[in-house]
N, C-alpha and C. Protein backbone atom coordinates (compact mmCIF):
# COMPACT_ATOMS: atom_id res chain seq x y z
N UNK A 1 257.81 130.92 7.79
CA UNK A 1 256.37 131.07 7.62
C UNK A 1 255.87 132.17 8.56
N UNK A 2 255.17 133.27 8.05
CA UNK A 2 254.54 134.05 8.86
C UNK A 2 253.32 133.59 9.87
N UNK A 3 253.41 133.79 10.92
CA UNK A 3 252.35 133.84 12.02
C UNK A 3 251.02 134.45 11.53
N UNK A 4 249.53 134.33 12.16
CA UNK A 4 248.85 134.79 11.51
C UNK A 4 248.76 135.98 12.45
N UNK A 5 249.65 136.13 13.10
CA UNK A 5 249.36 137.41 14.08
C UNK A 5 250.35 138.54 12.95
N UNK A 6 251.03 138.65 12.26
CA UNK A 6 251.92 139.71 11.96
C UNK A 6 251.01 140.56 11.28
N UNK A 7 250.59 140.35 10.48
CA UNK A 7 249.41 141.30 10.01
C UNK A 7 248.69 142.36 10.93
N UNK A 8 248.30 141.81 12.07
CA UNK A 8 248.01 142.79 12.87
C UNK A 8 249.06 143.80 13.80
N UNK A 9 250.15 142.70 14.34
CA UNK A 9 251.33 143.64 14.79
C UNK A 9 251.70 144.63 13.30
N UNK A 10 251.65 144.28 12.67
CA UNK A 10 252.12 145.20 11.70
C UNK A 10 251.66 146.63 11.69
N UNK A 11 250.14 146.57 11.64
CA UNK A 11 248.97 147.62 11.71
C UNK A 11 249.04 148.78 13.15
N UNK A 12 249.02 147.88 13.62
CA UNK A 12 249.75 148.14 15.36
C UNK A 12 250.81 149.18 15.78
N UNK A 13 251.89 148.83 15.04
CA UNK A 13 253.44 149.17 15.23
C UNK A 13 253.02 150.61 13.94
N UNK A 14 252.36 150.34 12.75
CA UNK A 14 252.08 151.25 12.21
C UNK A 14 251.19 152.85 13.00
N UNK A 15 250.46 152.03 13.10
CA UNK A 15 249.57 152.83 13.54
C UNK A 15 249.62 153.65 15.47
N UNK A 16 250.77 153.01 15.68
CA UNK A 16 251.64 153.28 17.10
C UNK A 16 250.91 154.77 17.33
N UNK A 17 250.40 155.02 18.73
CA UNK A 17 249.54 155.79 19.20
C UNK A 17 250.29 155.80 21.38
N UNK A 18 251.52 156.93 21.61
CA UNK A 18 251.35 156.89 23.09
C UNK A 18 250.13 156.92 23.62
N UNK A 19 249.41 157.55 23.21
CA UNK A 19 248.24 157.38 24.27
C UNK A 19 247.39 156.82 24.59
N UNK A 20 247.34 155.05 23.92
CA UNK A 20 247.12 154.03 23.68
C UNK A 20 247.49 153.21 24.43
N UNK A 21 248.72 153.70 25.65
CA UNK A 21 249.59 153.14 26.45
C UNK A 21 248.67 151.80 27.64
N UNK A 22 249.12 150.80 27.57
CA UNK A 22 248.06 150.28 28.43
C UNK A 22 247.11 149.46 28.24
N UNK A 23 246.87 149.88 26.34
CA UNK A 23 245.36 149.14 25.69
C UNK A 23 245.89 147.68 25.33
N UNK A 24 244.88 146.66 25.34
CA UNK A 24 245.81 145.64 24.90
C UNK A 24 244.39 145.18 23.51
N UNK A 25 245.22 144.11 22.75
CA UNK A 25 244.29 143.89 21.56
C UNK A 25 244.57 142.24 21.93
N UNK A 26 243.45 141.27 21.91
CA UNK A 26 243.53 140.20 22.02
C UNK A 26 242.92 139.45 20.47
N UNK A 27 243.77 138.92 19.81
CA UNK A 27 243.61 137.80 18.60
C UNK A 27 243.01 136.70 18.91
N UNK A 28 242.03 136.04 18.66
CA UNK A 28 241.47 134.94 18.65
C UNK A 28 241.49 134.31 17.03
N UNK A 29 242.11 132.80 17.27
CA UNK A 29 242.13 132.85 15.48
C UNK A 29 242.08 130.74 15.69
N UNK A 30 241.77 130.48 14.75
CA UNK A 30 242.13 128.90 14.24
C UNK A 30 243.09 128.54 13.45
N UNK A 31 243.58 127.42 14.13
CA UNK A 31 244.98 126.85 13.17
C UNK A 31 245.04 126.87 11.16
N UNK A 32 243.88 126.92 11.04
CA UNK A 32 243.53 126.87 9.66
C UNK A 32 243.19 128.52 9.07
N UNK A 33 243.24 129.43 10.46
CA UNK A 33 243.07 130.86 10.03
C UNK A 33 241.71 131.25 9.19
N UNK A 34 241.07 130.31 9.46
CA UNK A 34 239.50 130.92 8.76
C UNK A 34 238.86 131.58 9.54
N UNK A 35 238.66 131.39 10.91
CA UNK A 35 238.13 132.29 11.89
C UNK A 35 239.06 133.06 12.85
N UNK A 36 239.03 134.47 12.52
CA UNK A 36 239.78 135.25 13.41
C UNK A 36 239.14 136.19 13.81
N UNK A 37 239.28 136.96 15.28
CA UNK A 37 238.51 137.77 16.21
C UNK A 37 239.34 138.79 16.63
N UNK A 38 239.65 139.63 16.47
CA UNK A 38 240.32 140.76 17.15
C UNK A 38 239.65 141.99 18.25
N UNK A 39 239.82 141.91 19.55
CA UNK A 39 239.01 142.54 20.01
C UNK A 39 240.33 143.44 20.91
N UNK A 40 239.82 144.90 20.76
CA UNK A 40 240.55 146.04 21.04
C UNK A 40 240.03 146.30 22.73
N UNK A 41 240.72 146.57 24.05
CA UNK A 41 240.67 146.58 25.31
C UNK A 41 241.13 148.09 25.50
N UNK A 42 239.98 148.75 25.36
CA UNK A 42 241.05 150.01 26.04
C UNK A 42 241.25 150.84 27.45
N UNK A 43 242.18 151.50 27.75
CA UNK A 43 242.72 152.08 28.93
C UNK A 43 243.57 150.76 29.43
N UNK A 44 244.08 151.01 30.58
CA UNK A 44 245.27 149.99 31.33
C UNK A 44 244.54 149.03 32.31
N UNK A 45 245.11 148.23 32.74
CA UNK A 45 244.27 147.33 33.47
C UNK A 45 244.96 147.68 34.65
N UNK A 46 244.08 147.45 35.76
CA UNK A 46 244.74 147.79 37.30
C UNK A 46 245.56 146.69 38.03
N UNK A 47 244.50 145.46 37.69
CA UNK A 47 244.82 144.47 38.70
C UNK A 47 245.09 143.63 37.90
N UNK A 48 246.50 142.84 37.56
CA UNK A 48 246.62 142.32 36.71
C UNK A 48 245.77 140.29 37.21
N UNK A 49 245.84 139.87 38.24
CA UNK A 49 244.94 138.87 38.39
C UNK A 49 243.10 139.03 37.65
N UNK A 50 242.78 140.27 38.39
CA UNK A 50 241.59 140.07 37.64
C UNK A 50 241.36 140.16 36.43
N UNK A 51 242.82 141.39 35.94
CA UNK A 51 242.74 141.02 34.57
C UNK A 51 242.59 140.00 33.68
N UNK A 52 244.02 139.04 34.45
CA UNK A 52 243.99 137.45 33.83
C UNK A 52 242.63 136.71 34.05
N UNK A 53 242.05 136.33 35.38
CA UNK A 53 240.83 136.11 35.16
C UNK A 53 239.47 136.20 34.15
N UNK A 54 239.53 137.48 33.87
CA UNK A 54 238.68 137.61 32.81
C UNK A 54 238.83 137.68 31.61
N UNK A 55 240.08 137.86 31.17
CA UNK A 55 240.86 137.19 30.20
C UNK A 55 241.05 135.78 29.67
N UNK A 56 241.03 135.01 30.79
CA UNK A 56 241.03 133.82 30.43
C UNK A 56 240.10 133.26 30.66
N UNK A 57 238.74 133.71 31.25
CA UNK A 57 237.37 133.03 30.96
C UNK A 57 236.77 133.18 29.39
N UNK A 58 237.13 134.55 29.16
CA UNK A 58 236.99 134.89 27.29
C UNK A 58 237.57 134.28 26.48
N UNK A 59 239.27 133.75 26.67
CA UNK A 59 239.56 133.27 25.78
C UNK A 59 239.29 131.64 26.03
N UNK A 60 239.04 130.94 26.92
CA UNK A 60 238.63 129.75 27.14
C UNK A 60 237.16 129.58 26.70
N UNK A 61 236.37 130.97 27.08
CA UNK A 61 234.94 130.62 26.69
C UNK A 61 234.86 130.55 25.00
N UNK A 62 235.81 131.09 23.99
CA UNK A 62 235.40 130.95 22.71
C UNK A 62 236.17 129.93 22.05
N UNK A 63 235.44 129.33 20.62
CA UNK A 63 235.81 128.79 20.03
C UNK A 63 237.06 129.04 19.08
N UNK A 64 237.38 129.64 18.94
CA UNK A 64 239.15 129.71 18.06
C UNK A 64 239.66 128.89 18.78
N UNK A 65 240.98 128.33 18.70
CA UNK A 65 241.70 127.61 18.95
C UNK A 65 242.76 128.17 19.64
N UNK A 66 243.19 129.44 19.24
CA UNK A 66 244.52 130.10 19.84
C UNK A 66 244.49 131.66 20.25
N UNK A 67 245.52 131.98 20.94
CA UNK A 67 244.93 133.22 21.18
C UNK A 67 246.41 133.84 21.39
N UNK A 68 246.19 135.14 20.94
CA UNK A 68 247.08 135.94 21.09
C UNK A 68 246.85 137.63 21.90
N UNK A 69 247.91 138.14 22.56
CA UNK A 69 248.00 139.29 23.08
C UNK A 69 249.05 140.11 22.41
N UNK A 70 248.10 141.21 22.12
CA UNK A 70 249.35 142.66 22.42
C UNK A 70 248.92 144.01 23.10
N UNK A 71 250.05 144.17 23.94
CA UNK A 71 249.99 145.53 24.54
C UNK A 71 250.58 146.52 24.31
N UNK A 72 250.05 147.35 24.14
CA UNK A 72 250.95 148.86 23.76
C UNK A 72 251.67 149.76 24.95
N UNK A 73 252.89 149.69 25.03
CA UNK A 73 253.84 149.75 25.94
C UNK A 73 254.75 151.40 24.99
N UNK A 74 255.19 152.30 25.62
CA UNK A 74 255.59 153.49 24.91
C UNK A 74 257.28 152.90 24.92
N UNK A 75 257.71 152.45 25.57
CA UNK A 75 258.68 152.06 25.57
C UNK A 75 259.54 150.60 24.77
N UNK A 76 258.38 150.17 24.48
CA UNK A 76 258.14 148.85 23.72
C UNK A 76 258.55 147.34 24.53
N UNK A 77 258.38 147.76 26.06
CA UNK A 77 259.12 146.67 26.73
C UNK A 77 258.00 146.32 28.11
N UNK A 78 257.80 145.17 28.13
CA UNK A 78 256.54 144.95 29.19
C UNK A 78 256.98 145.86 31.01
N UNK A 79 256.17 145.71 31.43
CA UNK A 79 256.21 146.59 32.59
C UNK A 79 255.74 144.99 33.38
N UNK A 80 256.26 145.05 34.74
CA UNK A 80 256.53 144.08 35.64
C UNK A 80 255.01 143.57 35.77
N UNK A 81 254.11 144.46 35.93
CA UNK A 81 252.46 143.90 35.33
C UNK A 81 251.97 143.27 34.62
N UNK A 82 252.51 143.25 33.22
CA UNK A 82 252.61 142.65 32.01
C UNK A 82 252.93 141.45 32.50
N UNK A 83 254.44 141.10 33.05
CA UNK A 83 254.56 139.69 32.97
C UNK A 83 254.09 139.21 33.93
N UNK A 84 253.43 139.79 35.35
CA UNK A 84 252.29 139.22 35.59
C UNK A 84 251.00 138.77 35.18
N UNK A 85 250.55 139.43 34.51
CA UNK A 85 249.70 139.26 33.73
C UNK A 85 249.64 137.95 32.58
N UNK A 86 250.56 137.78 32.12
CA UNK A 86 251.52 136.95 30.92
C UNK A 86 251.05 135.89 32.14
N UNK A 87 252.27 135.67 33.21
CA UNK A 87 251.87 134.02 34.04
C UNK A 87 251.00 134.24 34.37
N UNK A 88 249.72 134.47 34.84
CA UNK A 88 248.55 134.75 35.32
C UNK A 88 247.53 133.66 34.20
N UNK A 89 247.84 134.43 33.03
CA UNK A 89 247.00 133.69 32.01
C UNK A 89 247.79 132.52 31.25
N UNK A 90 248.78 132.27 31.66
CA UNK A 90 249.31 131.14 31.13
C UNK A 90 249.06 129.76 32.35
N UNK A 91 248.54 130.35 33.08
CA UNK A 91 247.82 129.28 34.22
C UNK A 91 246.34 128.90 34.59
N UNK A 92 245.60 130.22 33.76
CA UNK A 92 244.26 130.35 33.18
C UNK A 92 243.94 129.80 32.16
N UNK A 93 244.59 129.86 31.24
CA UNK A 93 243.84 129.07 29.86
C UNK A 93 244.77 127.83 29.40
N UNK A 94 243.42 127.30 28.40
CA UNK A 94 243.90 125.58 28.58
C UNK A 94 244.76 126.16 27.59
N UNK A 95 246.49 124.35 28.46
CA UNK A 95 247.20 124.32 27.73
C UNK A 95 247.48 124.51 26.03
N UNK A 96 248.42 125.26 26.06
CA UNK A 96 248.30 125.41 24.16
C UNK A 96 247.31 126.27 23.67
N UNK A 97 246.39 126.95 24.25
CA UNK A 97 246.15 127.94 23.24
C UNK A 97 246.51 128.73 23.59
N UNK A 98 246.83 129.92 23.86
CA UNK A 98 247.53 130.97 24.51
C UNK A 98 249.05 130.59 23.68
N UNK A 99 249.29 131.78 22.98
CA UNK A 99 250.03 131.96 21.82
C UNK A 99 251.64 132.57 22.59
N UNK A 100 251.25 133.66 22.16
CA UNK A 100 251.95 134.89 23.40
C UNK A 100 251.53 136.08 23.56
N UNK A 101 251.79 136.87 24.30
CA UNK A 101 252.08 138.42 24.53
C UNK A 101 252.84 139.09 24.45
N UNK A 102 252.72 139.96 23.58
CA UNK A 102 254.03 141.20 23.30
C UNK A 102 253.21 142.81 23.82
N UNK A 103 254.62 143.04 24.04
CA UNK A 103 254.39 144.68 24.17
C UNK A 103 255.28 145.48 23.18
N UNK A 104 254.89 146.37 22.55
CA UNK A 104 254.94 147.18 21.34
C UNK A 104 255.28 148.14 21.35
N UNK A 105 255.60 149.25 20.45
CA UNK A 105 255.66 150.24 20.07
C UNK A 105 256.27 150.07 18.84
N UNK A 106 255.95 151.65 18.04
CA UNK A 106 256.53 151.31 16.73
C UNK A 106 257.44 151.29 16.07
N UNK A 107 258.62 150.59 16.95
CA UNK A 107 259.70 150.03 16.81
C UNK A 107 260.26 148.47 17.43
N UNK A 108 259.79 148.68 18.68
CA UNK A 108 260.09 147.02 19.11
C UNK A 108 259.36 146.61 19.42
N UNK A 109 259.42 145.12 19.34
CA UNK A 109 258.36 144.18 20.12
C UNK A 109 258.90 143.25 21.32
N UNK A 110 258.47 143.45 22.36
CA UNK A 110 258.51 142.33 23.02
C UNK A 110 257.74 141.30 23.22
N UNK A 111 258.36 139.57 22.97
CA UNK A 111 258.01 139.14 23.50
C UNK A 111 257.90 137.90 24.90
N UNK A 112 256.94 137.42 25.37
CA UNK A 112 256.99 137.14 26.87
C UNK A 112 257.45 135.34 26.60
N UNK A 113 256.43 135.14 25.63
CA UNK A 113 256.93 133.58 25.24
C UNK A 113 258.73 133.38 25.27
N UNK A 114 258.99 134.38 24.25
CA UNK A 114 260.51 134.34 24.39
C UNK A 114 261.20 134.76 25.59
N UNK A 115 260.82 135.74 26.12
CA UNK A 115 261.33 136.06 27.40
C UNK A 115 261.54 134.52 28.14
N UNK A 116 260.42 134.14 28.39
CA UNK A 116 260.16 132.68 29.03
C UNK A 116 261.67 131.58 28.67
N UNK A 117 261.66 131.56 27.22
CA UNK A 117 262.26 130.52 26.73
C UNK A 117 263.93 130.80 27.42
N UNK A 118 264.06 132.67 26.94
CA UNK A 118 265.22 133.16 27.61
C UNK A 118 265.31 132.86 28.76
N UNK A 119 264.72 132.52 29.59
CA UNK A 119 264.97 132.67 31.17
C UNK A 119 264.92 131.16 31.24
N UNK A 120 264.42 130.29 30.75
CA UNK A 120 264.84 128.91 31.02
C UNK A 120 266.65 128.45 30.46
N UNK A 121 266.57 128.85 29.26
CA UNK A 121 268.10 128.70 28.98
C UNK A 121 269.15 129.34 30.03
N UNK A 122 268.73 130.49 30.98
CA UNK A 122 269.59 131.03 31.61
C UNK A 122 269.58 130.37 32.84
N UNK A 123 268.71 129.68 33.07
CA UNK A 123 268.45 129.23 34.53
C UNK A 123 268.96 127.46 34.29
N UNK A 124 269.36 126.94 33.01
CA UNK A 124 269.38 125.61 32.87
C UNK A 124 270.58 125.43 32.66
């Protein structure tokens, strides 16, 4: 079953832009996919705490249910910020909504959820 996020990675990976490097696009959507929000962030973020902070007051302050990240990475692979950023807001917003975060380009995707899952199997 497709995610309701592929549609937009799709557009994304299509529409792949280096100089975009940095921007992130946050999905807001409901389990039933009737309400979805896509809001485009551009330039890089500095501080990845305050990032998460205000990140996760937005996605906690709205009503969708789930939320998703992507960042546009030229390399298609998160930068050590990123997965700060990634635990930052996975300690910010309530359990379970917070989907994942990938970083992109228009060829690979990474993502952090899996990263996660990878690094527990390696550590268990």
């Amino acid at each position: 079953m497709a995610a309701p996020t592929d549609p937009l990675l799709a557009i994304l990976q299509d529409f792949f832009n280096p100089a975009e490097e940095g921007w992130l696009w946050l999905a807001l959507y409901d389990d039933d996919a009737e309400r979805k929000i896509v809001e485009q962030i551009e330039g890089s973020f500095d501080d990845a705490a305050q990032a998460a902070q205000a990140l996760g007051d937005l996605i906690n302050g709205v009503p969708p249910e789930r939320a998703w990240l992507a960042i546009c990475r030229s390399e298609g692979r998160p930068y050590e910020s990123d997965r700060e950023l990634w635990r930052r807001l996975r300690a910010a917003v309530t359990p379970g909504k917070l989907v994942d975060m990938v970083a992109f380009n228009a060829r690979i995707v990474w993502s952090m959820r899996e990263e996660d899952v990878a690094a527990s199997r390696a550590a268990g």
